[in-house]
N, C-alpha and C. Protein backbone atom coordinates (compact mmCIF):
# COMPACT_ATOMS: atom_id res chain seq x y z
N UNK A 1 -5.65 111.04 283.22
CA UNK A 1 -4.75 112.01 282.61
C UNK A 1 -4.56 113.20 283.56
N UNK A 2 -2.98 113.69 283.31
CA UNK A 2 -3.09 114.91 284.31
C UNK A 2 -2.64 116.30 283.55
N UNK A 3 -3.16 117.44 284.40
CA UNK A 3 -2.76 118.43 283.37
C UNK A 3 -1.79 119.21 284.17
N UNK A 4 -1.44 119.97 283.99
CA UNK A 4 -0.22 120.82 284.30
C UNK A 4 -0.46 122.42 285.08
N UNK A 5 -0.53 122.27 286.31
CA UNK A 5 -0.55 123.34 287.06
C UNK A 5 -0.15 124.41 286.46
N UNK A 6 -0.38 125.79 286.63
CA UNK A 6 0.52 127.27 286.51
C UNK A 6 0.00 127.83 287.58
N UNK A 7 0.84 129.14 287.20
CA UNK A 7 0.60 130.64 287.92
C UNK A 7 0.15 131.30 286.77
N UNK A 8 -0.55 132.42 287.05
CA UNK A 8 -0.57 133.67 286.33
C UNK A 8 0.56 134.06 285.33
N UNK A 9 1.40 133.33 285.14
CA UNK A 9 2.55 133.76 284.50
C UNK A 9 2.97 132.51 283.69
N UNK A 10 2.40 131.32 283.66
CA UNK A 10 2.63 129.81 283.08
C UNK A 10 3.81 129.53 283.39
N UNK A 11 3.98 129.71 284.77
CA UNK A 11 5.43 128.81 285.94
C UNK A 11 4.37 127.44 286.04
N UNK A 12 5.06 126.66 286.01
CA UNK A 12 4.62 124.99 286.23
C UNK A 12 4.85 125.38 288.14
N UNK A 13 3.57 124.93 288.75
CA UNK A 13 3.57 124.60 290.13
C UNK A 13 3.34 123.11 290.21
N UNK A 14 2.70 122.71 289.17
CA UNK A 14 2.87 120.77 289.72
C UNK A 14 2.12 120.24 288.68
N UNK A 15 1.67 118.87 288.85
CA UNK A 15 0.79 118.11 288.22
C UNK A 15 -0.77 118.10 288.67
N UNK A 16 -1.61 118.03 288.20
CA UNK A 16 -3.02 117.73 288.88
C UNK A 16 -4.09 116.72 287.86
N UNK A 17 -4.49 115.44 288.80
CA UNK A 17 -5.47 114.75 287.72
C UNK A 17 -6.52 116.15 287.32
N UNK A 18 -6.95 115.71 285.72
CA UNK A 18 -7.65 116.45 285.38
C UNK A 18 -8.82 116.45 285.73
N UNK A 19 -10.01 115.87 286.31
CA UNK A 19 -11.18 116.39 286.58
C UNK A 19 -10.71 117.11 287.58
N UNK A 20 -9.85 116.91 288.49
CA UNK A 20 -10.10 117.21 290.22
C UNK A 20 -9.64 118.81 290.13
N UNK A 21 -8.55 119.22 288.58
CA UNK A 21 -8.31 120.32 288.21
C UNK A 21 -9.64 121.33 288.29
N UNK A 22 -10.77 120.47 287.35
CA UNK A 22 -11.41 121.49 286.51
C UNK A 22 -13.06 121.15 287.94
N UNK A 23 -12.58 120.90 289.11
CA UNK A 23 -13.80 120.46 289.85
C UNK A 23 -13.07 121.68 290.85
N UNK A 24 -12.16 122.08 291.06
CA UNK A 24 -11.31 123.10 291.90
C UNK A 24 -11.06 124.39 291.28
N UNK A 25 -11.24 124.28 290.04
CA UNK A 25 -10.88 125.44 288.96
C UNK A 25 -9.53 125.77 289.32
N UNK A 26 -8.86 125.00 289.11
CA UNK A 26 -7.18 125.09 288.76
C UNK A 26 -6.78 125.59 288.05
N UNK A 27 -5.88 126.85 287.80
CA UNK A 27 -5.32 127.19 286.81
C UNK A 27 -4.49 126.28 286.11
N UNK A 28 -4.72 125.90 284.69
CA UNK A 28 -3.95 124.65 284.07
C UNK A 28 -3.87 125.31 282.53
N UNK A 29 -2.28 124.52 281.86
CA UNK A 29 -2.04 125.11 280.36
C UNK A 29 -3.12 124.21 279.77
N UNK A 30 -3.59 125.06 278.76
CA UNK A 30 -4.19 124.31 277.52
C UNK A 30 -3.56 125.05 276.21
N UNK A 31 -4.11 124.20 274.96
CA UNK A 31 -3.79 125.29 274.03
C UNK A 31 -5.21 124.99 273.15
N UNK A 32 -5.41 125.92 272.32
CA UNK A 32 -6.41 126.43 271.26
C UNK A 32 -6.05 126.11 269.95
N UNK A 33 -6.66 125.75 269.19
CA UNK A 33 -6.07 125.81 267.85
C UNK A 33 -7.43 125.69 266.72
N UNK A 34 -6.51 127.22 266.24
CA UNK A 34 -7.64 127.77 264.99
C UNK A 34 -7.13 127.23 263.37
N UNK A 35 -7.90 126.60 262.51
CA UNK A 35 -7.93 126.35 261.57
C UNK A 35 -8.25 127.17 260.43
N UNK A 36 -7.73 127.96 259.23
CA UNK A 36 -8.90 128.52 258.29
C UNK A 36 -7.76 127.95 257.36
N UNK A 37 -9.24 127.75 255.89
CA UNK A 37 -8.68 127.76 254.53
C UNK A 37 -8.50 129.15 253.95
N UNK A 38 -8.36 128.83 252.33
CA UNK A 38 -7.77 130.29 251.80
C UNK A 38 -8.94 130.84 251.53
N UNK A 39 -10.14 130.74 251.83
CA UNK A 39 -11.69 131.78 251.95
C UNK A 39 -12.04 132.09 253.08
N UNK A 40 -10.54 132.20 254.46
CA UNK A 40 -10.79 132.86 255.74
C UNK A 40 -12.11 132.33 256.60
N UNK A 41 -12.35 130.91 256.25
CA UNK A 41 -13.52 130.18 256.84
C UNK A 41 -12.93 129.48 257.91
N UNK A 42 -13.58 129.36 258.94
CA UNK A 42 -12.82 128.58 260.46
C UNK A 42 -13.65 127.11 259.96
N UNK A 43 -12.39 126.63 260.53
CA UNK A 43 -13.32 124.95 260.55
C UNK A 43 -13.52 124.99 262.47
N UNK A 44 -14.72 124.52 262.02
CA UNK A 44 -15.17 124.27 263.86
C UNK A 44 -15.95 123.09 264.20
N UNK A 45 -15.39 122.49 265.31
CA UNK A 45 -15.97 121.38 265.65
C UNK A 45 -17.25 121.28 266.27
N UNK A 46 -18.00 120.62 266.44
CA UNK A 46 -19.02 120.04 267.62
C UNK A 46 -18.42 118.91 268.12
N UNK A 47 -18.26 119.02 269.56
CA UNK A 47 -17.84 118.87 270.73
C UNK A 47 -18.29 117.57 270.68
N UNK A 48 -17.63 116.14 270.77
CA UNK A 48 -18.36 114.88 271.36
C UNK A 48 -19.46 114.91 272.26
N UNK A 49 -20.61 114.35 272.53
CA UNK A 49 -21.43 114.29 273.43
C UNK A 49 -20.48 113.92 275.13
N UNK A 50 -19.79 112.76 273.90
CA UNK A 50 -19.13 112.23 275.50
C UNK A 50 -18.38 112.61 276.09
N UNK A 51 -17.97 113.93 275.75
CA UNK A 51 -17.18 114.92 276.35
C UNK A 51 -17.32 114.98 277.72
N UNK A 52 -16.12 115.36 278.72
CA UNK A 52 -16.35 115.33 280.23
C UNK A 52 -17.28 116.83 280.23
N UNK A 53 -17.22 117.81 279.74
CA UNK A 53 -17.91 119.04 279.35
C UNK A 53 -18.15 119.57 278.10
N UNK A 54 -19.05 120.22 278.16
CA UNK A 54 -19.42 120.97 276.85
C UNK A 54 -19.26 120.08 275.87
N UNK A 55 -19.79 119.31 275.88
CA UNK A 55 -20.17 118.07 274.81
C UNK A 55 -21.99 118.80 274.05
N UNK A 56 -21.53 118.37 272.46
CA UNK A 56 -22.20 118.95 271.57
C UNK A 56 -22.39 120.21 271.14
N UNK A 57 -21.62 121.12 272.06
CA UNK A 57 -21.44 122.64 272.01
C UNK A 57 -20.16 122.83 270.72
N UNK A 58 -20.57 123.69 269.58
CA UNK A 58 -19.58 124.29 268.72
C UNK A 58 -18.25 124.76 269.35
N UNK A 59 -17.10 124.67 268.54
CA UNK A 59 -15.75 125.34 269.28
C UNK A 59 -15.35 125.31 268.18
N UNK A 60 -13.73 125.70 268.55
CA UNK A 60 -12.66 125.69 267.53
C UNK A 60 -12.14 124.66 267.34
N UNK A 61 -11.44 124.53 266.22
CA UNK A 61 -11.03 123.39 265.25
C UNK A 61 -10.79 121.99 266.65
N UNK A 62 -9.43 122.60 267.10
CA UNK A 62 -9.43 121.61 268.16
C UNK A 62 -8.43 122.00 269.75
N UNK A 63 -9.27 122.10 270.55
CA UNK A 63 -8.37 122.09 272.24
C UNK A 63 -8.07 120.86 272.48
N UNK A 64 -7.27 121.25 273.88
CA UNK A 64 -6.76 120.03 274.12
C UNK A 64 -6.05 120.75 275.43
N UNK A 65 -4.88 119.94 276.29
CA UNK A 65 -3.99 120.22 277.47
C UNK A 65 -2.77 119.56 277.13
N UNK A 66 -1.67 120.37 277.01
CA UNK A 66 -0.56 119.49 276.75
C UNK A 66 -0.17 118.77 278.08
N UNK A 67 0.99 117.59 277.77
CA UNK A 67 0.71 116.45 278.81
C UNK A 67 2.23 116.46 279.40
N UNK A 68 3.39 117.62 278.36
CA UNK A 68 4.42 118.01 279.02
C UNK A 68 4.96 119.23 279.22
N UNK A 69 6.05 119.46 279.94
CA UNK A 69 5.92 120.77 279.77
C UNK A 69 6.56 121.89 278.64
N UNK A 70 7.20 120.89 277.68
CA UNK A 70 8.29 121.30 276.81
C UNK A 70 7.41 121.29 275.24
N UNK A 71 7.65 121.74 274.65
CA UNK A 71 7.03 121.96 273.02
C UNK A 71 5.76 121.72 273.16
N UNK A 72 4.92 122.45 273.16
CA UNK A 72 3.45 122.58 273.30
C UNK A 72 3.16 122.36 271.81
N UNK A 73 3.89 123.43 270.88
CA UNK A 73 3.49 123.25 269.78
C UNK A 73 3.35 122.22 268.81
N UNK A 74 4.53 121.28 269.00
CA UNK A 74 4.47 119.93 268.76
C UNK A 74 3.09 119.03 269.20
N UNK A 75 3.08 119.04 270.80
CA UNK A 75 1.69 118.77 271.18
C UNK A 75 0.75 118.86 270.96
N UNK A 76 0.78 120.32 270.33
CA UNK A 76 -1.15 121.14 269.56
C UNK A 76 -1.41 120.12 268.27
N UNK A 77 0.05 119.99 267.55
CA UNK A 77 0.12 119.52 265.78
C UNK A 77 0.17 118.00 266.13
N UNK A 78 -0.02 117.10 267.00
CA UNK A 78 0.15 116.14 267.43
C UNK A 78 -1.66 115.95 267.42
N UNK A 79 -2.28 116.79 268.49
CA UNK A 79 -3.49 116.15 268.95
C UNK A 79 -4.12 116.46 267.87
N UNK A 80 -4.02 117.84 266.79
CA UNK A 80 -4.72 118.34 265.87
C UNK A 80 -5.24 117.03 264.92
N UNK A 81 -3.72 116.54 264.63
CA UNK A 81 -3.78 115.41 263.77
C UNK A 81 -4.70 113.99 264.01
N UNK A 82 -4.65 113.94 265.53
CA UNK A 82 -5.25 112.31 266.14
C UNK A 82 -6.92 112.90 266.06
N UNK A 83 -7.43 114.17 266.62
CA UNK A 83 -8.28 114.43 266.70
C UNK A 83 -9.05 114.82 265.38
N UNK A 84 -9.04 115.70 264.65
CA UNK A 84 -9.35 116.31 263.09
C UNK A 84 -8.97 115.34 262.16
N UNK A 85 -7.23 114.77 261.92
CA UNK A 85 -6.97 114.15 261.14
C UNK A 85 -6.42 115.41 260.09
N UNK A 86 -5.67 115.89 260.64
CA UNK A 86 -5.24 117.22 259.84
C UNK A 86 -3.53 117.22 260.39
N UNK A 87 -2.70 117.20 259.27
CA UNK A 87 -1.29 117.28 259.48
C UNK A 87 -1.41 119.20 259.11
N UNK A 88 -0.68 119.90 259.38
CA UNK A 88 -0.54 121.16 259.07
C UNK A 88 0.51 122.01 260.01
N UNK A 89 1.45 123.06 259.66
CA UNK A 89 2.36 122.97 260.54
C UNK A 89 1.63 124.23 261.54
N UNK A 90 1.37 124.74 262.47
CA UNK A 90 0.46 125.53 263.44
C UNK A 90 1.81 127.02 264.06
N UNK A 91 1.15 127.52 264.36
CA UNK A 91 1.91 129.09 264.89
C UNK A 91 1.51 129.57 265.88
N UNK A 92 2.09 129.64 266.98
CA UNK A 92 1.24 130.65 268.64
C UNK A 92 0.92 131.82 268.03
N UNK A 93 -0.25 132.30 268.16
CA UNK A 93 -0.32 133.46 268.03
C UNK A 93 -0.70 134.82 269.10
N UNK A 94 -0.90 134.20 270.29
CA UNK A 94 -1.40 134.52 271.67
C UNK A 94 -1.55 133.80 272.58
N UNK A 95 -1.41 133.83 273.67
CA UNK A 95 -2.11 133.16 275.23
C UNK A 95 -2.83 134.34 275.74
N UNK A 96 -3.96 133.70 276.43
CA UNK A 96 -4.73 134.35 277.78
C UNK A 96 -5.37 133.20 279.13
N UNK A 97 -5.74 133.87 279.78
CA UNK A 97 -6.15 133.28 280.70
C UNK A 97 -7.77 133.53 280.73
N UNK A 98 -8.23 132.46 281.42
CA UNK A 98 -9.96 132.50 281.43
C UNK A 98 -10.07 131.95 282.55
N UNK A 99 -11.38 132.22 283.35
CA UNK A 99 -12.13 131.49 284.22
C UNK A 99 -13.70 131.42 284.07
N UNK A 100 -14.27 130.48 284.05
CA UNK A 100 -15.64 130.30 283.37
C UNK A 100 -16.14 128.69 284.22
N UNK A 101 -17.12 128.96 284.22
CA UNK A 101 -18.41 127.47 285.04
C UNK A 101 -18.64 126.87 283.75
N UNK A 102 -18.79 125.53 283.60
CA UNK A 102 -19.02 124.45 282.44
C UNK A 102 -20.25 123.95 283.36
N UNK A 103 -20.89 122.70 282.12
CA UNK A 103 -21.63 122.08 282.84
C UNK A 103 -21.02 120.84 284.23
N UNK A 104 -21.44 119.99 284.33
CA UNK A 104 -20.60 119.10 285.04
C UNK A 104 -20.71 119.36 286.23
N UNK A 105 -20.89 120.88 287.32
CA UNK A 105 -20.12 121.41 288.44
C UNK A 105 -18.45 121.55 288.02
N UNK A 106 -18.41 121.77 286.92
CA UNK A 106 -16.84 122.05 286.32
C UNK A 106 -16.42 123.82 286.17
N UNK A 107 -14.99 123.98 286.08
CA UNK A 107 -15.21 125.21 286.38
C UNK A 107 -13.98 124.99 285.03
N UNK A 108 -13.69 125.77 284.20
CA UNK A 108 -12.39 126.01 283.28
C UNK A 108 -11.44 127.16 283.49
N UNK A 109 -10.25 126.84 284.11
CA UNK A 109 -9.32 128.43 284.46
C UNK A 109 -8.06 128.06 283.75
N UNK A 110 -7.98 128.16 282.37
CA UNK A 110 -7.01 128.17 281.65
C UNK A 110 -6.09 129.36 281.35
N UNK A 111 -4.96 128.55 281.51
CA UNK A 111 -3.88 129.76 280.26
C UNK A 111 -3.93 128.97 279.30
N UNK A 112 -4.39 129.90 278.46
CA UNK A 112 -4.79 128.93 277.11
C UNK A 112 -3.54 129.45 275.78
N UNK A 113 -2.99 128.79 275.33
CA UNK A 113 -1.83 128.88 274.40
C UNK A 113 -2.88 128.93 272.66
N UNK A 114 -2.97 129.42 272.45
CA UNK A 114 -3.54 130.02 270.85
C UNK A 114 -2.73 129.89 269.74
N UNK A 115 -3.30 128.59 269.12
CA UNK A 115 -2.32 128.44 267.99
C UNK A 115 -2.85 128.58 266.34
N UNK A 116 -2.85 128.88 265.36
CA UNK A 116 -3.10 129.21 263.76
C UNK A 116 -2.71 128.29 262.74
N UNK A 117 -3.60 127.93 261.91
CA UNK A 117 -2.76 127.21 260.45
C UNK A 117 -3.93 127.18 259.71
N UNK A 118 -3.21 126.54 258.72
CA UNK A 118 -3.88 126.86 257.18
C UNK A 118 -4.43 125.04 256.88
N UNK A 119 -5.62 125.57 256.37
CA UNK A 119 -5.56 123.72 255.78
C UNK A 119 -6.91 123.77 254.33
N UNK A 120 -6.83 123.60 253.27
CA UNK A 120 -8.28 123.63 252.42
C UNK A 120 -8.99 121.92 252.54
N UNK A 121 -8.22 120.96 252.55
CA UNK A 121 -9.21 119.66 252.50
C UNK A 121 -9.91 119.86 253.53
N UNK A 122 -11.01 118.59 253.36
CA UNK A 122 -12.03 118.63 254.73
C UNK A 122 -11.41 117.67 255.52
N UNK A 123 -11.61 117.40 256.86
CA UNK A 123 -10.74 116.91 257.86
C UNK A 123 -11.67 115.43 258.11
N UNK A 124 -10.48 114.50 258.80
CA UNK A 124 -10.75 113.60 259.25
C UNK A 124 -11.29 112.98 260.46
N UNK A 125 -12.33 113.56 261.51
CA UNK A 125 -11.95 113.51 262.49
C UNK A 125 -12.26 112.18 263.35
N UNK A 126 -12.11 112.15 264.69
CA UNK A 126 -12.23 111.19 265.44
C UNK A 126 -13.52 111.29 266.37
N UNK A 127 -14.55 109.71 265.58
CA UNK A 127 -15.70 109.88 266.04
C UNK A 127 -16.24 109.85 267.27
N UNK A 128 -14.96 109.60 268.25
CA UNK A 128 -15.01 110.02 269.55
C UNK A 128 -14.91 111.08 270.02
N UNK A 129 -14.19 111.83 269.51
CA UNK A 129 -14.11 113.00 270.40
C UNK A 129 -14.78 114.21 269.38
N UNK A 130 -15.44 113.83 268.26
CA UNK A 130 -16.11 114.94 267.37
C UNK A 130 -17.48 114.55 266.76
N UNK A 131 -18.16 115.50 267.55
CA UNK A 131 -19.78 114.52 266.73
C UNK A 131 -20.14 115.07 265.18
N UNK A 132 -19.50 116.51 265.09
CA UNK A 132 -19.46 116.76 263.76
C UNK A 132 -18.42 118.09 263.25
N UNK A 133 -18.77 118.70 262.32
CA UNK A 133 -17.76 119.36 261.69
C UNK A 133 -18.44 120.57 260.61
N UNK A 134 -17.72 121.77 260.69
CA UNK A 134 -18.11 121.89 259.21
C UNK A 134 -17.26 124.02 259.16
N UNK A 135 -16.68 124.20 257.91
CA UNK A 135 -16.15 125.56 258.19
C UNK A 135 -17.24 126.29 257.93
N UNK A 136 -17.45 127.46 258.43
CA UNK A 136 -17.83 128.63 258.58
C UNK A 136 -16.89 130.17 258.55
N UNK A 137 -17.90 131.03 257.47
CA UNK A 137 -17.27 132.64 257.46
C UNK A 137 -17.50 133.23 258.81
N UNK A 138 -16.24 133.94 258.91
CA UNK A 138 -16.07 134.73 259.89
C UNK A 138 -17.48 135.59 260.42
N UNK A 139 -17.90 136.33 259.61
CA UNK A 139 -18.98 137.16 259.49
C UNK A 139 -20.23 136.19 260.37
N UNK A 140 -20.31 135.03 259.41
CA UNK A 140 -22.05 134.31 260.06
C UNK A 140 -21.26 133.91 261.73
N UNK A 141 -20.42 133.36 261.37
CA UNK A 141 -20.13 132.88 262.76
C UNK A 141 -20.52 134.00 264.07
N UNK A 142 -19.98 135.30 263.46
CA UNK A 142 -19.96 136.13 264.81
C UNK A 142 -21.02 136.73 265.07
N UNK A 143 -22.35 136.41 263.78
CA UNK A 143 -23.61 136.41 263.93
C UNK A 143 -24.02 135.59 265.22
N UNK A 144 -23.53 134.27 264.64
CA UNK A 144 -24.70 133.25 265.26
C UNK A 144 -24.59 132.85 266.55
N UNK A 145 -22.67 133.62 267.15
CA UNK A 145 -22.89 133.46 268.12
C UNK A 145 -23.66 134.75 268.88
N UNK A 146 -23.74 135.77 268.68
CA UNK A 146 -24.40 137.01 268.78
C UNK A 146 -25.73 136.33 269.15
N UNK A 147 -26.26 135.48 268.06
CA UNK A 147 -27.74 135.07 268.31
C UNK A 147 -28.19 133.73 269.07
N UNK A 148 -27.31 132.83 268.96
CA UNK A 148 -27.13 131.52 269.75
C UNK A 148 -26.02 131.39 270.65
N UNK A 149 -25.54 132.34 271.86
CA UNK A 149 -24.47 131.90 272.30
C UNK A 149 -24.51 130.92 273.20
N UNK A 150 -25.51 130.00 273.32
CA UNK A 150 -25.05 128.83 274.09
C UNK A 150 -24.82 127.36 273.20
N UNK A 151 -24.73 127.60 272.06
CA UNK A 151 -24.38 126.59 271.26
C UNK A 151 -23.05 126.81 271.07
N UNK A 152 -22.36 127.29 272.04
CA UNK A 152 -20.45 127.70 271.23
C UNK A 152 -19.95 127.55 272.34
N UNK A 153 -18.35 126.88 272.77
CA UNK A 153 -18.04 126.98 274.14
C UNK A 153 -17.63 128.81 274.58
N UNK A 154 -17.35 128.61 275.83
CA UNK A 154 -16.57 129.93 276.29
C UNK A 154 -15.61 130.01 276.19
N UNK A 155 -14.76 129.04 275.45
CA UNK A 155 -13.25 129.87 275.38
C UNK A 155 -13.05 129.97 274.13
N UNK A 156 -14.19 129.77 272.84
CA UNK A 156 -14.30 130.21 271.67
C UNK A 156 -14.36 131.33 271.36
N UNK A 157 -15.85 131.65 272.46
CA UNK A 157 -16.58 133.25 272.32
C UNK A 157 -15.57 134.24 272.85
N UNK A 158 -14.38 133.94 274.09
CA UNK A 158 -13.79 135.23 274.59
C UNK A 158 -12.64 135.43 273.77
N UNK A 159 -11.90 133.87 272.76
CA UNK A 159 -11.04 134.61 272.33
C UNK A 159 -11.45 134.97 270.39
N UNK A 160 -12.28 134.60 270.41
CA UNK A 160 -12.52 134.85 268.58
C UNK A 160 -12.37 136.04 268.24
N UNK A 161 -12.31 136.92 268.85
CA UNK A 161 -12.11 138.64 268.53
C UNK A 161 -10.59 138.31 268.08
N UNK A 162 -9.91 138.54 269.23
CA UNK A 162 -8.53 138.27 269.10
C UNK A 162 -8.07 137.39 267.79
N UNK A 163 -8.56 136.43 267.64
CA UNK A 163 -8.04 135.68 266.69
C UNK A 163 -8.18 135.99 264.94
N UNK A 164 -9.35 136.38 265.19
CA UNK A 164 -9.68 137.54 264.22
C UNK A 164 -8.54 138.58 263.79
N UNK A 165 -8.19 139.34 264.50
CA UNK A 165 -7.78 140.68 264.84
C UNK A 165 -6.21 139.70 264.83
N UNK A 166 -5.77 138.92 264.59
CA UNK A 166 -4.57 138.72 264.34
C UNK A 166 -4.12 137.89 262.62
N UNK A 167 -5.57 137.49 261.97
CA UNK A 167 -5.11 136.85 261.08
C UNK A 167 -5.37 138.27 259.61
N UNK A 168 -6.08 139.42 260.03
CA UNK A 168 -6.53 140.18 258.95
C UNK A 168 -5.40 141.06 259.44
């Protein structure tokens, strides 16, 4: 699979297979996508083991890299669904950029596209790419990463403020 080059500004400079991206720390689009029901609880995943990185580490509902360069958002509500098993219609609510070391010798330098929706059932997900599941209040969460932050990825912990701070 390949992901999609940028600049600082999410201009497409090219294609790049994805490890050789995240072994170079390539700036590449991804997007984010936050889940809550109507008790403002995030649903958050644990990470497949067999993840190329950060496998078994907590995150958000579900990431991913879109694979073109046109409707991302379609893309987010696309993988949301294959991955979670959650139809729901999703909203950008921000991009940023990150650079951060994974395990692997992997490095992550995303513009990361930040997307929102609503869902109360519990989700379906795919036992490949999710070893488990479960929502959490805002409040414990920003405890536990306070007290456990290596059980959560890094592009959870830098943008959960933000995401916060856009749904209240």
């Amino acid at each position: 699979m390949d992901v999609i080059i940028v600049d600082k500004d999410d201009r497409i400079i090219c294609n790049e297979e994805k490890i050789k991206a995240h072994k170079e720390g390539m700036l590449h689009r991804a997007f984010s996508i936050f889940i809550f029901n109507s008790k403002k609880e995030l649903l958050l995943q644990k990470r497949g083991l067999k993840k190329y990185h950060s496998g078994g580490k907590w995150s958000n509902t579900c990431c991913s890299h879109p694979e073109q360069e046109e409707n991302i958002k379609e893309q987010a509500e696309e993988r949301l669904k294959k991955e979670m098993g959650i139809s729901t219609e999703l909203k950008e609510i921000f991009s940023f950029v990150y650079k951060t070391k994974v395990d692997n010798n992997l490095t992550e330098h995303e513009y990361d596209h930040v997307f929102l929706g609503y869902y109360n059932n519990d989700p379906k997900p795919d036992k490949n790419e999710v070893d488990n599941w479960k929502w959490m209040d805002i409040e414990k969460l920003e405890q536990d990463i306070k007290n456990n932050p290596d059980k959560y990825t890094p592009w959870l912990k830098i943008c959960l403020d933000k995401v916060i701070e856009k749904i209240n």
